[in-house]
N, C-alpha and C. Protein backbone atom coordinates (compact mmCIF):
# COMPACT_ATOMS: atom_id res chain seq x y z
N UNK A 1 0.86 -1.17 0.00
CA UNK A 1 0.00 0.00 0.00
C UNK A 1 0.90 1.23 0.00
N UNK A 2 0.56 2.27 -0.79
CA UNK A 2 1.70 3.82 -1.00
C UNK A 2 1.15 4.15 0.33
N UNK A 3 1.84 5.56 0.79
CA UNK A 3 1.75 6.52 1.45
C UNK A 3 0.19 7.00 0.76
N UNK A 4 0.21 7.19 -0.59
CA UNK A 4 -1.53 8.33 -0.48
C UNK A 4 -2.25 6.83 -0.14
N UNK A 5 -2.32 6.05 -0.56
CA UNK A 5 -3.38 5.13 -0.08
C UNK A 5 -3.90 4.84 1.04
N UNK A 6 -2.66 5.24 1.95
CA UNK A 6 -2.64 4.83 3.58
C UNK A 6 -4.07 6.16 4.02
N UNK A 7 -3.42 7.36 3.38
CA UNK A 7 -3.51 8.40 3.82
C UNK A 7 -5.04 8.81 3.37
N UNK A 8 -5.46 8.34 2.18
CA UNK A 8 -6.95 8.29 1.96
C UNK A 8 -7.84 7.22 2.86
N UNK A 9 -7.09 5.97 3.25
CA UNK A 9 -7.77 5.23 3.80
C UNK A 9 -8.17 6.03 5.50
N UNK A 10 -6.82 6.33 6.13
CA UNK A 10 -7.15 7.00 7.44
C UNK A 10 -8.20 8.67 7.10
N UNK A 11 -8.53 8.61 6.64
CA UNK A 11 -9.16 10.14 6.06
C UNK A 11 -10.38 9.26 5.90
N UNK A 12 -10.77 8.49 5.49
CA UNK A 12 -12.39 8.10 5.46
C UNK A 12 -12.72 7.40 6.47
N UNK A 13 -11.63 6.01 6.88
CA UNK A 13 -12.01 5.54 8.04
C UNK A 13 -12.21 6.33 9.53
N UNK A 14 -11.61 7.74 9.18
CA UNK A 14 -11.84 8.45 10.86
C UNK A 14 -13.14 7.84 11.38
N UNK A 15 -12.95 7.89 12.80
CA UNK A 15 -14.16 7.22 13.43
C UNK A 15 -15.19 8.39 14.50
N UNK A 16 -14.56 9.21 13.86
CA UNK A 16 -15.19 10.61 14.12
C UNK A 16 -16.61 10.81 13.29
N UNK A 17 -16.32 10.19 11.99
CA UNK A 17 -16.74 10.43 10.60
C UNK A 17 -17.59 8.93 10.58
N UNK A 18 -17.34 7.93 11.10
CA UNK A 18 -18.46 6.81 10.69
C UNK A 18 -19.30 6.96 11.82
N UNK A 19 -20.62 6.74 11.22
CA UNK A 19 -22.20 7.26 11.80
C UNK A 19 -22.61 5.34 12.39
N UNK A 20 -22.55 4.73 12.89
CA UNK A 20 -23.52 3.29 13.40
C UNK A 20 -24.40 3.87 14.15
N UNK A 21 -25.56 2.81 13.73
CA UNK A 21 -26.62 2.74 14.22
C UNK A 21 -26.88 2.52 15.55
N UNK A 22 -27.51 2.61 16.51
CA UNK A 22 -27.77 2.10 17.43
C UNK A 22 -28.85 1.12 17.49
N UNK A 23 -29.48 0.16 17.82
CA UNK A 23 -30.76 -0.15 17.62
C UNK A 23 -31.32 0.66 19.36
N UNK A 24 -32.87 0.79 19.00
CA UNK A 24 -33.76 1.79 19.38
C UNK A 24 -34.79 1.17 19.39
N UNK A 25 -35.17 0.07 18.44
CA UNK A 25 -36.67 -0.78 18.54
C UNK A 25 -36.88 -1.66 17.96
N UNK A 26 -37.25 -2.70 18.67
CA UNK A 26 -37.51 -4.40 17.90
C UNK A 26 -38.86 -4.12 18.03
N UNK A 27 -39.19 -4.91 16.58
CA UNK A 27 -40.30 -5.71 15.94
C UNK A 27 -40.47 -6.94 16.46
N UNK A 28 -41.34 -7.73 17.54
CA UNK A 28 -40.97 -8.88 17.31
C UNK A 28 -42.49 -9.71 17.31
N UNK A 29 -42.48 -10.81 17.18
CA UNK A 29 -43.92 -11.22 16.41
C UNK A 29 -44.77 -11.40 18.14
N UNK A 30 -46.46 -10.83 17.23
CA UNK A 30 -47.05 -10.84 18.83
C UNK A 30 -47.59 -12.00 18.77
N UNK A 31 -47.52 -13.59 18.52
CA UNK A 31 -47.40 -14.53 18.72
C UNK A 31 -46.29 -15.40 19.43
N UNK A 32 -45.17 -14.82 19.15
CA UNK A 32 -44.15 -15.44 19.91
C UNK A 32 -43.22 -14.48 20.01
N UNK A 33 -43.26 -14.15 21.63
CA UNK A 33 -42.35 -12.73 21.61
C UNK A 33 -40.94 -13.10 21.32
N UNK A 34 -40.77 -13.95 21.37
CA UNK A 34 -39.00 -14.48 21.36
C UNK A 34 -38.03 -14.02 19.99
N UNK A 35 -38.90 -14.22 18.68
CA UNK A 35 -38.75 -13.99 17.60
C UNK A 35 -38.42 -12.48 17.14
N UNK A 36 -37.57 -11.92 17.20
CA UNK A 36 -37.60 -10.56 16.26
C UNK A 36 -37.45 -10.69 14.71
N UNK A 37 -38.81 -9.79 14.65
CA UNK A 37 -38.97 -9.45 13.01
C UNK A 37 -38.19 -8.41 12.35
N UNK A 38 -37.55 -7.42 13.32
CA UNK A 38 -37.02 -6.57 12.82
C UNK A 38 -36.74 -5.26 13.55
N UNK A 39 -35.54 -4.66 13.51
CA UNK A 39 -34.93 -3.93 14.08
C UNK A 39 -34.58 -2.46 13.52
N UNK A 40 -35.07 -1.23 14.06
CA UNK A 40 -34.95 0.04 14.00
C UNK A 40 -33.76 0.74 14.80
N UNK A 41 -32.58 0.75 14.19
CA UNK A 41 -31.82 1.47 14.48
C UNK A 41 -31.77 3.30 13.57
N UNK A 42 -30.93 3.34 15.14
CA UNK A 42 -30.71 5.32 14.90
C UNK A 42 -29.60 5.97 15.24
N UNK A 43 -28.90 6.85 14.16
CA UNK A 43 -28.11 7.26 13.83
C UNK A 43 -26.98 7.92 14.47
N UNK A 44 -26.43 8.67 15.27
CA UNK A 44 -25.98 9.53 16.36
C UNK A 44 -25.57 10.72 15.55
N UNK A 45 -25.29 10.42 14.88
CA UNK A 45 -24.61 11.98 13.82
C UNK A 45 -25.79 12.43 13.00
N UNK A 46 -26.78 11.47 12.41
CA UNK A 46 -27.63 12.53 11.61
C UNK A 46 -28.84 12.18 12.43
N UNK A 47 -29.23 11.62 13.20
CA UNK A 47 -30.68 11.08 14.04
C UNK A 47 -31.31 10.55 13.36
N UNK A 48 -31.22 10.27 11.88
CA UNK A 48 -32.00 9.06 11.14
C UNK A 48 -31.94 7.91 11.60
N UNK A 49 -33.70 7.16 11.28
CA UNK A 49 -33.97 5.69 11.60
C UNK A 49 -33.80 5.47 10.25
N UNK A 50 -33.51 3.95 10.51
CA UNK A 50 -33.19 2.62 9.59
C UNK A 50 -34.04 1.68 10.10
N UNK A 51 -35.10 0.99 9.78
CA UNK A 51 -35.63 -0.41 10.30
C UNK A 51 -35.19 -1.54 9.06
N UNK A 52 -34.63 -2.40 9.79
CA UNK A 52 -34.09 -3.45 9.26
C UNK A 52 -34.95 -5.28 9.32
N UNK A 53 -35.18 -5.50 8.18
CA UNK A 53 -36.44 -6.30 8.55
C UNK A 53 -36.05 -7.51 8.52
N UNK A 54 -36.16 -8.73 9.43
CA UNK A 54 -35.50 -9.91 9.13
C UNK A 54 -36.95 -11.22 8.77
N UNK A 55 -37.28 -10.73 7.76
CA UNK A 55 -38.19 -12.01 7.06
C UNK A 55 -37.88 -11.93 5.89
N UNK A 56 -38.37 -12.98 5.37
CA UNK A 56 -37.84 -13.45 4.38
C UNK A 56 -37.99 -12.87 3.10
N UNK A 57 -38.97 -12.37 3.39
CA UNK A 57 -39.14 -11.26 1.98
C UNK A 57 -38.20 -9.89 2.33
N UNK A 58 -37.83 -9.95 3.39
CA UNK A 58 -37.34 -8.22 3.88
C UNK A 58 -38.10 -7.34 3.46
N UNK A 59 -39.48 -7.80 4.08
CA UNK A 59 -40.02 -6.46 4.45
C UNK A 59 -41.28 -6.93 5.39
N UNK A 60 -41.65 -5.49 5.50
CA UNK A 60 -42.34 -5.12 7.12
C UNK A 60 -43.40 -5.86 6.97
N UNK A 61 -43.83 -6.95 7.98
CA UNK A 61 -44.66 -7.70 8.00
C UNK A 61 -45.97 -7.14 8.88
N UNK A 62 -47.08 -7.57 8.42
CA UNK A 62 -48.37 -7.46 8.69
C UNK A 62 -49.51 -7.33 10.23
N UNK A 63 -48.10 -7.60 11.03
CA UNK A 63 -48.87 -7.85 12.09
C UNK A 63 -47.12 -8.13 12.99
N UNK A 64 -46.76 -7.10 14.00
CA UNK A 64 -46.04 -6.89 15.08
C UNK A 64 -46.12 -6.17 15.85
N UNK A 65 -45.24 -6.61 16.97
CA UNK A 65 -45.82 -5.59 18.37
C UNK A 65 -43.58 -5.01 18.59
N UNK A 66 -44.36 -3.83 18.63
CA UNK A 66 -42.79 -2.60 18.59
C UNK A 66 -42.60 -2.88 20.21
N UNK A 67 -41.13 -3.06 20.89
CA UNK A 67 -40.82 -2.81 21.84
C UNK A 67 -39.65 -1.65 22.02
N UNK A 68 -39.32 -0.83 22.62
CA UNK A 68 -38.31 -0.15 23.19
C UNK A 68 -36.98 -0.44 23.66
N UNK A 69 -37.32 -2.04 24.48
CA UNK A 69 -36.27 -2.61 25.58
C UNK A 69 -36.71 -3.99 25.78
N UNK A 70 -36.06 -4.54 25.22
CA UNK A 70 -35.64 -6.21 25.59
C UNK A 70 -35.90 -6.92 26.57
N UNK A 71 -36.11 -7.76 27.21
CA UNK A 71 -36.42 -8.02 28.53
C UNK A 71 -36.39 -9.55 28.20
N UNK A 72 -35.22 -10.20 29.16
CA UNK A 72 -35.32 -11.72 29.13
C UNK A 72 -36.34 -12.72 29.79
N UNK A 73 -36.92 -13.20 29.91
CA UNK A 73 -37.67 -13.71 30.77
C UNK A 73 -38.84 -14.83 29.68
């Protein structure tokens, strides 16, 4: 790897500069709470949501109950 390569790579990778999500809210089916359908994460640098859907079609299914906070039990 050159010197500019290094030097573009540390210039985008700053971690100042990459935005992750947090997750913020599960989808999970109100038949069986155990199951998450899908997950809404949010941004810290721009406050945008992302919901991320885990069925098989990837996308938002017909019938879920939104939680806030996880709870094992």
């Amino acid at each position: 790897m050159t010197d500019q390569e290094t030097a573009t790579l540390d210039r985008v990778a700053s971690s100042a500069e990459i935005d992750v999500g947090n997750p913020v809210e599960w989808m999970v089916d109100p038949d069986s709470r155990e199951t998450i359908l899908g997950v809404t994460y949010e941004f810290s640098q721009t406050g945008a949501r992302k919901t991320v859907w885990y069925t098989p079609n990837k996308r938002r299914t017909k019938t879920y109950h939104v939680v806030a906070k996880l709870t094992e039990g």
